[in-house]
Protein backbone atom coordinates (compact mmCIF):
# COMPACT_ATOMS: atom_id res chain seq x y z
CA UNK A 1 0.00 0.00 0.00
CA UNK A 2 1.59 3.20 -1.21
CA UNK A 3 1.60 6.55 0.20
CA UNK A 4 -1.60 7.81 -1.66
CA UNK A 5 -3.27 4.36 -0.48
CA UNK A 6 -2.56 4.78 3.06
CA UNK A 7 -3.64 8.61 3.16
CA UNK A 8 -6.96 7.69 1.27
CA UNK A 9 -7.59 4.57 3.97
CA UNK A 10 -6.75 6.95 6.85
CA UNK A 11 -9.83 9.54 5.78
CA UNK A 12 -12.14 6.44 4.96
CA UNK A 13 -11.18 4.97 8.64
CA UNK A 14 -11.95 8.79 10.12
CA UNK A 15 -14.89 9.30 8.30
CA UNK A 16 -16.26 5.95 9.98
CA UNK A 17 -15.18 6.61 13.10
CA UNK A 18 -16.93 10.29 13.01
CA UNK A 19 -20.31 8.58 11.43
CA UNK A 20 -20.27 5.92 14.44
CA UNK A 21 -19.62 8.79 16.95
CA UNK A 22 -22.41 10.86 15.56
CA UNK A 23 -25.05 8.08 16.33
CA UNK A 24 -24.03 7.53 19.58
CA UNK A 25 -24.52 11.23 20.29
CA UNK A 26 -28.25 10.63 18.32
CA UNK A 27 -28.75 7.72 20.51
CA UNK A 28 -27.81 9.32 24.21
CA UNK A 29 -30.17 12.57 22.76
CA UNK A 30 -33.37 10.69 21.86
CA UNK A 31 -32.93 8.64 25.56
CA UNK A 32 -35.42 5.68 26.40
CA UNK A 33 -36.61 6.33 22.79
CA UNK A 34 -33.76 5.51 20.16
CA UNK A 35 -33.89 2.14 18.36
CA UNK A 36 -30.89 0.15 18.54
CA UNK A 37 -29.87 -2.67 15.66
CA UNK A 38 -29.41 -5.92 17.49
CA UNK A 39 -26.86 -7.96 15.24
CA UNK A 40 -26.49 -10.60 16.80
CA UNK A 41 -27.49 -12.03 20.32
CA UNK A 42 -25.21 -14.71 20.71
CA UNK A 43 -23.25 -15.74 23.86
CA UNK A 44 -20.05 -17.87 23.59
CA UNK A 45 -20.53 -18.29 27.45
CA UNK A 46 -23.69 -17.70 29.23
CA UNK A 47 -24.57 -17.80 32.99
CA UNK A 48 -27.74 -20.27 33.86
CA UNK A 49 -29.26 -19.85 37.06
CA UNK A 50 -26.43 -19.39 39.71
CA UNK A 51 -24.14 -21.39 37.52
CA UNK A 52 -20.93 -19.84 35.30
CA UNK A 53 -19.00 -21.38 32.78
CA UNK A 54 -15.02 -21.90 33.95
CA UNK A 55 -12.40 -21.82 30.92
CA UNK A 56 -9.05 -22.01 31.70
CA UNK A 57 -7.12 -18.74 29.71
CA UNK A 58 -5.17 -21.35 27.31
CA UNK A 59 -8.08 -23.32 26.43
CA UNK A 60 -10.00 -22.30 22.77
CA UNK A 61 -13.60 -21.90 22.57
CA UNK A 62 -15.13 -20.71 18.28
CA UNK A 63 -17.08 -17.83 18.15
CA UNK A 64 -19.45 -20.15 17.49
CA UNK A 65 -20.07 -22.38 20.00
CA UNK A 66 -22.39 -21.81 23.12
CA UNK A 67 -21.12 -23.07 26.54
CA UNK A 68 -23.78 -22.64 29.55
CA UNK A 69 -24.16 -22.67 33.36
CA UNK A 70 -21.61 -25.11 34.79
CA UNK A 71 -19.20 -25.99 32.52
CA UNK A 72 -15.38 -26.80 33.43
CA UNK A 73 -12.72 -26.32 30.40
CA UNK A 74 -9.25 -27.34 31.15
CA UNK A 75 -6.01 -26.19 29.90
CA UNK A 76 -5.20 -26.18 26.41
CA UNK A 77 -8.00 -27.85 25.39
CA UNK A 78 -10.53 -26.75 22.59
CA UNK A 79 -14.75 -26.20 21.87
CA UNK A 80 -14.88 -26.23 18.03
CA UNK A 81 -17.18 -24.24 15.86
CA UNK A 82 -21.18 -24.93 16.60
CA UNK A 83 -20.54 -26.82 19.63
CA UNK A 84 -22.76 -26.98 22.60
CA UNK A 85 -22.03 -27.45 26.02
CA UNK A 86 -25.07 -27.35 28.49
CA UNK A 87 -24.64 -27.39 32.06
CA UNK A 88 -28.10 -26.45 33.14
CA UNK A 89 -28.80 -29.17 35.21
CA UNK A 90 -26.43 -30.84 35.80
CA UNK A 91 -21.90 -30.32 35.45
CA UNK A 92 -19.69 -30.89 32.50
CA UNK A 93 -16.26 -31.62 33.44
CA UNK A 94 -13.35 -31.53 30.20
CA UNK A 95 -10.00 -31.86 31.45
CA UNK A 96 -6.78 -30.70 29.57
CA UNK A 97 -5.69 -31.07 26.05
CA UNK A 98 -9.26 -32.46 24.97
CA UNK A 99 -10.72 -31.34 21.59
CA UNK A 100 -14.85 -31.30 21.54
CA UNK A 101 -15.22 -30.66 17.47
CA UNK A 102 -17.46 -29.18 15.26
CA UNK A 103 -21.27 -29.39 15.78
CA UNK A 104 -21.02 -31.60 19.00
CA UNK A 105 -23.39 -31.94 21.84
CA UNK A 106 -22.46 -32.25 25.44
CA UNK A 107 -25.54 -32.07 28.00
CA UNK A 108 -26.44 -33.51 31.67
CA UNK A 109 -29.29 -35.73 33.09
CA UNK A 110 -30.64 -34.44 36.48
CA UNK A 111 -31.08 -37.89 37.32
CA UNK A 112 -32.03 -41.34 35.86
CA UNK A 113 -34.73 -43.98 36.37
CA UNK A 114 -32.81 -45.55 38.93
CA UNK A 115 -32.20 -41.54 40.48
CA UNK A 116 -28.52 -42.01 39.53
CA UNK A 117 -27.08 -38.42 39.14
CA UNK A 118 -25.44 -37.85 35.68
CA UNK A 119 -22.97 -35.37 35.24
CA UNK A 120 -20.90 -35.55 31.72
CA UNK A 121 -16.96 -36.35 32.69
CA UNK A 122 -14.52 -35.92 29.96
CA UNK A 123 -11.35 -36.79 30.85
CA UNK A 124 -7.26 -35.40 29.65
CA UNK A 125 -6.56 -35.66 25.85
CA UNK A 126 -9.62 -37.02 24.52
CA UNK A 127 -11.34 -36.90 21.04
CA UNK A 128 -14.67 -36.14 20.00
CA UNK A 129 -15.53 -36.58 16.85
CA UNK A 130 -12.86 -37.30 15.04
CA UNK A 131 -12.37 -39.68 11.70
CA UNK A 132 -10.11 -42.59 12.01
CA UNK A 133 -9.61 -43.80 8.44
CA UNK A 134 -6.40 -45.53 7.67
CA UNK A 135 -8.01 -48.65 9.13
CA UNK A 136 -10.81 -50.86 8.36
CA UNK A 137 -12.78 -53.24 10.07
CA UNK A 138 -14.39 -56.64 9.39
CA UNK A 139 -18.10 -56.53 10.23
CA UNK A 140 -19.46 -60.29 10.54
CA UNK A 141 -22.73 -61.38 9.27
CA UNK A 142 -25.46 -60.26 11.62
CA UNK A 143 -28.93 -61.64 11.87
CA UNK A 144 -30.74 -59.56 14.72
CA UNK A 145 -34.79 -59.02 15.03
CA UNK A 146 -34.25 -55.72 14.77
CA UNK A 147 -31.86 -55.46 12.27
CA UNK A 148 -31.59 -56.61 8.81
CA UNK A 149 -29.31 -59.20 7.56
CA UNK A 150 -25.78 -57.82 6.19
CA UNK A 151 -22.97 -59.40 4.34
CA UNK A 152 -19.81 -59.28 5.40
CA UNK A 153 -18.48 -55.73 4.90
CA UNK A 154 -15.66 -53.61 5.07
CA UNK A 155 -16.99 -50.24 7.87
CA UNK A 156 -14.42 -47.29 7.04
CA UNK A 157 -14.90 -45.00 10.00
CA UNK A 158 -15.26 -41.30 8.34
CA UNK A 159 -17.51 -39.42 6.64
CA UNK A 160 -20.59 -39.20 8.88
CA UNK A 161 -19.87 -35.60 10.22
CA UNK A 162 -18.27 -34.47 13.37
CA UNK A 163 -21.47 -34.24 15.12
CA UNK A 164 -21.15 -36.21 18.13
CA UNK A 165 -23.75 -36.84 21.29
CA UNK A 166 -22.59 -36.86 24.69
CA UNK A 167 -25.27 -37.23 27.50
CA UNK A 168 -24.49 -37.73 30.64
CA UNK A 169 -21.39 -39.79 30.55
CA UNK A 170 -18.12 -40.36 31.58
CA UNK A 171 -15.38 -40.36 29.19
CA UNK A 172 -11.98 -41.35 30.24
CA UNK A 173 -8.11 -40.03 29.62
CA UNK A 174 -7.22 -40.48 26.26
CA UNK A 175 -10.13 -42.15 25.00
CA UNK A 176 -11.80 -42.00 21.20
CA UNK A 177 -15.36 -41.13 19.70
CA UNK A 178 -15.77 -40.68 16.67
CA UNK A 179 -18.22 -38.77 14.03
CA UNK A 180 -21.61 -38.95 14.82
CA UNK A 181 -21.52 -41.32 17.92
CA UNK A 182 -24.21 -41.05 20.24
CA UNK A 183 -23.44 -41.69 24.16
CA UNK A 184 -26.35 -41.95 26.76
CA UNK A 185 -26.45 -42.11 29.93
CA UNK A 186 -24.60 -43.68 32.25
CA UNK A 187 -21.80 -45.07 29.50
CA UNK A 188 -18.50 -45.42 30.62
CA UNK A 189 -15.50 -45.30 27.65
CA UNK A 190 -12.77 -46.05 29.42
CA UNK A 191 -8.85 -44.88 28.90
CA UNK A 192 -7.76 -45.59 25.42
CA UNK A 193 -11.01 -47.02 24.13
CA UNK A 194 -12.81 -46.25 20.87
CA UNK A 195 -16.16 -45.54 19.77
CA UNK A 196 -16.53 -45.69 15.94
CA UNK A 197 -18.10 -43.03 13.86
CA UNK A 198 -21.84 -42.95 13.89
CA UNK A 199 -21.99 -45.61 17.01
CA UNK A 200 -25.22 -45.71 19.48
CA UNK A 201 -24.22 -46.66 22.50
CA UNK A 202 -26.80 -47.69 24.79
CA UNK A 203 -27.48 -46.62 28.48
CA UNK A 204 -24.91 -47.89 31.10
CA UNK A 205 -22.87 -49.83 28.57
CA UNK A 206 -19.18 -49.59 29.90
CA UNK A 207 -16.22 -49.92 26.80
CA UNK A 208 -13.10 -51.45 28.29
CA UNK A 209 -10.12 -50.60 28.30
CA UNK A 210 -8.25 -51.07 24.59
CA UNK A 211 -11.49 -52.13 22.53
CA UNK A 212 -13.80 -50.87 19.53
CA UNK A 213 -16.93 -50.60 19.96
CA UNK A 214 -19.10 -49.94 16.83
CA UNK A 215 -22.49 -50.10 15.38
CA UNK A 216 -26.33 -49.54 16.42
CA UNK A 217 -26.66 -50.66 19.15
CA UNK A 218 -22.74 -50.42 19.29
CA UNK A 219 -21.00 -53.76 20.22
CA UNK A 220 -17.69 -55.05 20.81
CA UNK A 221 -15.81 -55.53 17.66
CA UNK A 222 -12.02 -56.08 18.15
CA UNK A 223 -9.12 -54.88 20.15
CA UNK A 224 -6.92 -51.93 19.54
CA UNK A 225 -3.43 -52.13 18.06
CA UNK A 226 -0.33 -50.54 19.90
CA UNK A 227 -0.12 -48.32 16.75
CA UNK A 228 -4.23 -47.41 16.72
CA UNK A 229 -3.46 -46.32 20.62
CA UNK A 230 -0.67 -44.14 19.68
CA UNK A 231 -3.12 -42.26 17.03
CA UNK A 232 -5.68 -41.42 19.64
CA UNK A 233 -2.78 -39.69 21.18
CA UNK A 234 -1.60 -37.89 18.48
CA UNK A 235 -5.03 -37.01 17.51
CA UNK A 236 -5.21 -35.05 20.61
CA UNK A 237 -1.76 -33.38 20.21
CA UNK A 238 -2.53 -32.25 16.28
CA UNK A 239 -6.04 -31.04 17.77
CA UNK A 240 -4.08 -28.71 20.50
CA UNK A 241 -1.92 -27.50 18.44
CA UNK A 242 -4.43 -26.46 15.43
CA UNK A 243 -6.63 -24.97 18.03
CA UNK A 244 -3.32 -22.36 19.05
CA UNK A 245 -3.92 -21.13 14.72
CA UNK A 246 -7.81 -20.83 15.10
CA UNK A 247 -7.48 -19.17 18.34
CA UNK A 248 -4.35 -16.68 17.28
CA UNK A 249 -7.12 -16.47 13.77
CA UNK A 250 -10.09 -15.13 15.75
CA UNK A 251 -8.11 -12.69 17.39
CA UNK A 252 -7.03 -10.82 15.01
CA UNK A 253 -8.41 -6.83 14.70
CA UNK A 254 -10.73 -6.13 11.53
CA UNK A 255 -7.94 -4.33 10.25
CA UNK A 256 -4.74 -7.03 10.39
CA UNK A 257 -7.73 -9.32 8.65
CA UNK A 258 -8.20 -6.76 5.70
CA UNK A 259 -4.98 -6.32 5.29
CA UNK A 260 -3.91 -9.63 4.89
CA UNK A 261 -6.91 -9.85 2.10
CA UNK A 262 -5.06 -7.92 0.15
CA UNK A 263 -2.19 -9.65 1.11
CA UNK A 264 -3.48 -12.80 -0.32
CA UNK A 265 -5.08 -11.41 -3.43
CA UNK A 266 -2.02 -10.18 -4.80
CA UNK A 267 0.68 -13.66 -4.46
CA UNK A 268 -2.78 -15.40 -5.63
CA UNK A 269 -1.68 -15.67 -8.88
CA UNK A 270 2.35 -15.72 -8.96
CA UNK A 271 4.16 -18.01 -11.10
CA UNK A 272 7.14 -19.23 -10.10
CA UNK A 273 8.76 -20.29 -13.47
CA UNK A 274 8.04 -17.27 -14.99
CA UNK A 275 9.79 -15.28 -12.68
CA UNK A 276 12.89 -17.56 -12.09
CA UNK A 277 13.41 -16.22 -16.52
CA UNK A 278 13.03 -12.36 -15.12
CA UNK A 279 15.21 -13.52 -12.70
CA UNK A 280 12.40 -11.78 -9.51
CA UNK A 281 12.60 -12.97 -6.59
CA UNK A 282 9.30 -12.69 -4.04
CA UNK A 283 9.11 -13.47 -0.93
CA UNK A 284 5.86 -15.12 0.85
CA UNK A 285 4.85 -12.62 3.66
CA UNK A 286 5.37 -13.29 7.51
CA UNK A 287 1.62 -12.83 7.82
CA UNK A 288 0.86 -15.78 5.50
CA UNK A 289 3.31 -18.20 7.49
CA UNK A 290 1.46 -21.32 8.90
CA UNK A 291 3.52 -22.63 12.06
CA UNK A 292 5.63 -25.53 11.54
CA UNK A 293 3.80 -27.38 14.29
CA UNK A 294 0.07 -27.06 12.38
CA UNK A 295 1.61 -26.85 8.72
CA UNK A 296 0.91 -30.14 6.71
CA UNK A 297 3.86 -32.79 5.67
CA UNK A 298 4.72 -31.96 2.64
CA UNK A 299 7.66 -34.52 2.59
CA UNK A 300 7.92 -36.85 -0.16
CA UNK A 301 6.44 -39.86 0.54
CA UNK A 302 8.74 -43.13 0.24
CA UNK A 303 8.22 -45.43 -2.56
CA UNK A 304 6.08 -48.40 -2.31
């Protein structure tokens, strides 16, 4: 931006700022009277009852999501984008380093039939509603009442959304669930178990230790490699650290964001070979950097 650009944005930003200034002044003159444009009534946190929602400073809640009453978020973990958390009657516990992603659901029971109180517990480094697809499964023939018969299959465990269900359940260290699984109440997933993408699992069902569970009603398909363990942790790690971009992202002023707009629009369209023969030279800007720790692998990959 050149000299002439920067004068001409300076008078548009003043010109603003008088206009804005000018309807307050309108606003405090016309008193209980004046009409005020509501934009937006959303509440990333909201109070219910006597109840506040706790986030620890490091953790990273989207614009988007809505966490209410009483809600506990631990260190560096992270509420995606359309998430909801509802404490209302009940807690919600999430302990550190745990990512709750995109378009999940986290509520309490009061109490169940039994008068069993049911908080939702979700433990250190946990995933929620993630894919897992570099593995498959073998799904046996099944012949249930309620179900109809199936060949043997091959179940890939992605594509059914990040939209998870978690209802007043427990959810141990370093556990798995994946895209659309549903958890009632009372379930137990304990430490480094897996629920599989679009699993229903049924009231008071506890998952062990090192197993899959999968289907609807979910059921106990196989145990857990060494190297399927280590992804659940790495899951968790890759989660943390792209939460640090989004969060760094959403706090950016209006103006750092146009600017890099313009940024963007103008090294859109470079082409490299073209000016290696002029013999230019252009370097990406700082601003457009993605951190080393978030970036993608772009490593060859080793011949098969």
């Amino acid at each position: 931006m050149g000299t002439l650009g920067r004068a001409i944005y300076t008078v548009g930003f003043w010109i603003r700022e008088t206009g804005q200034a000018m309807d307050r002044l309108g606003s405090r003159l016309q008193g209980n009277y004046y009409f005020k444009e509501q934009l937006s009534r959303h509440r990333t946190l909201m109070n219910i009852f006597d109840k506040a929602p706790v986030v620890d400073k490091d953790a990273f809640v989207a614009p988007s999501a809505s966490i209410t009453g009483d809600v506990q978020v631990g260190q560096g973990s992270s509420i995606w984008y359309g998430c909801v958390l509802r404490g209302d009657v009940n807690s919600i516990t999430i302990g550190s380093g745990t990512n709750i992603q995109d378009h999940s659901l986290v509520h309490v029971a009061k109490s169940n039939l039994s008068g069993k109180v049911l908080p939702t517990i979700i433990g250190d480094n946990v995933t929620v509603g993630e894919r897992f697809s570099f593995w498959y499964i073998k799904l046996a023939a099944c012949n249930l009442n309620f179900m109809p018969k199936f060949r043997e299959s091959e179940l890939e465990f992605k594509h059914t959304g990040h939209s998870a269900v978690l209802h007043g359940c427990t959810v141990e260290d370093e556990a798995f669930v994946g895209m659309g699984a549903t958890l009632l109440d009372g379930v137990v997933v304990e430490k480094n178990a897996m629920v599989a993408a679009g699993a229903l699992v049924r009231q008071n069902i506890r998952i062990p230790c090192g197993e899959v569970w999968g289907g609807n009603p979910a059921k106990f398909l196989r145990k857990l490699t060494d190297e399927e363990m280590a992804f659940i942790s790495q899951s968790a790690t890759n989660y943390a650290n792209l939460a640090q971009a989004h969060a760094a992202e959403n706090a950016k002023p209006l103006d750092e964001i146009e600017f890099e707009k313009v940024l963007r629009k103008k090294f859109a369209r470079r082409d490299e070979e073209y000016d290696s023969m002029l013999g230019v030279v252009r370097e990406t800007p700082p601003e457009l950097n993605v951190p080393e720790s978030i970036a993608p692998d772009k490593s060859p990959k080793a011949s098969q």
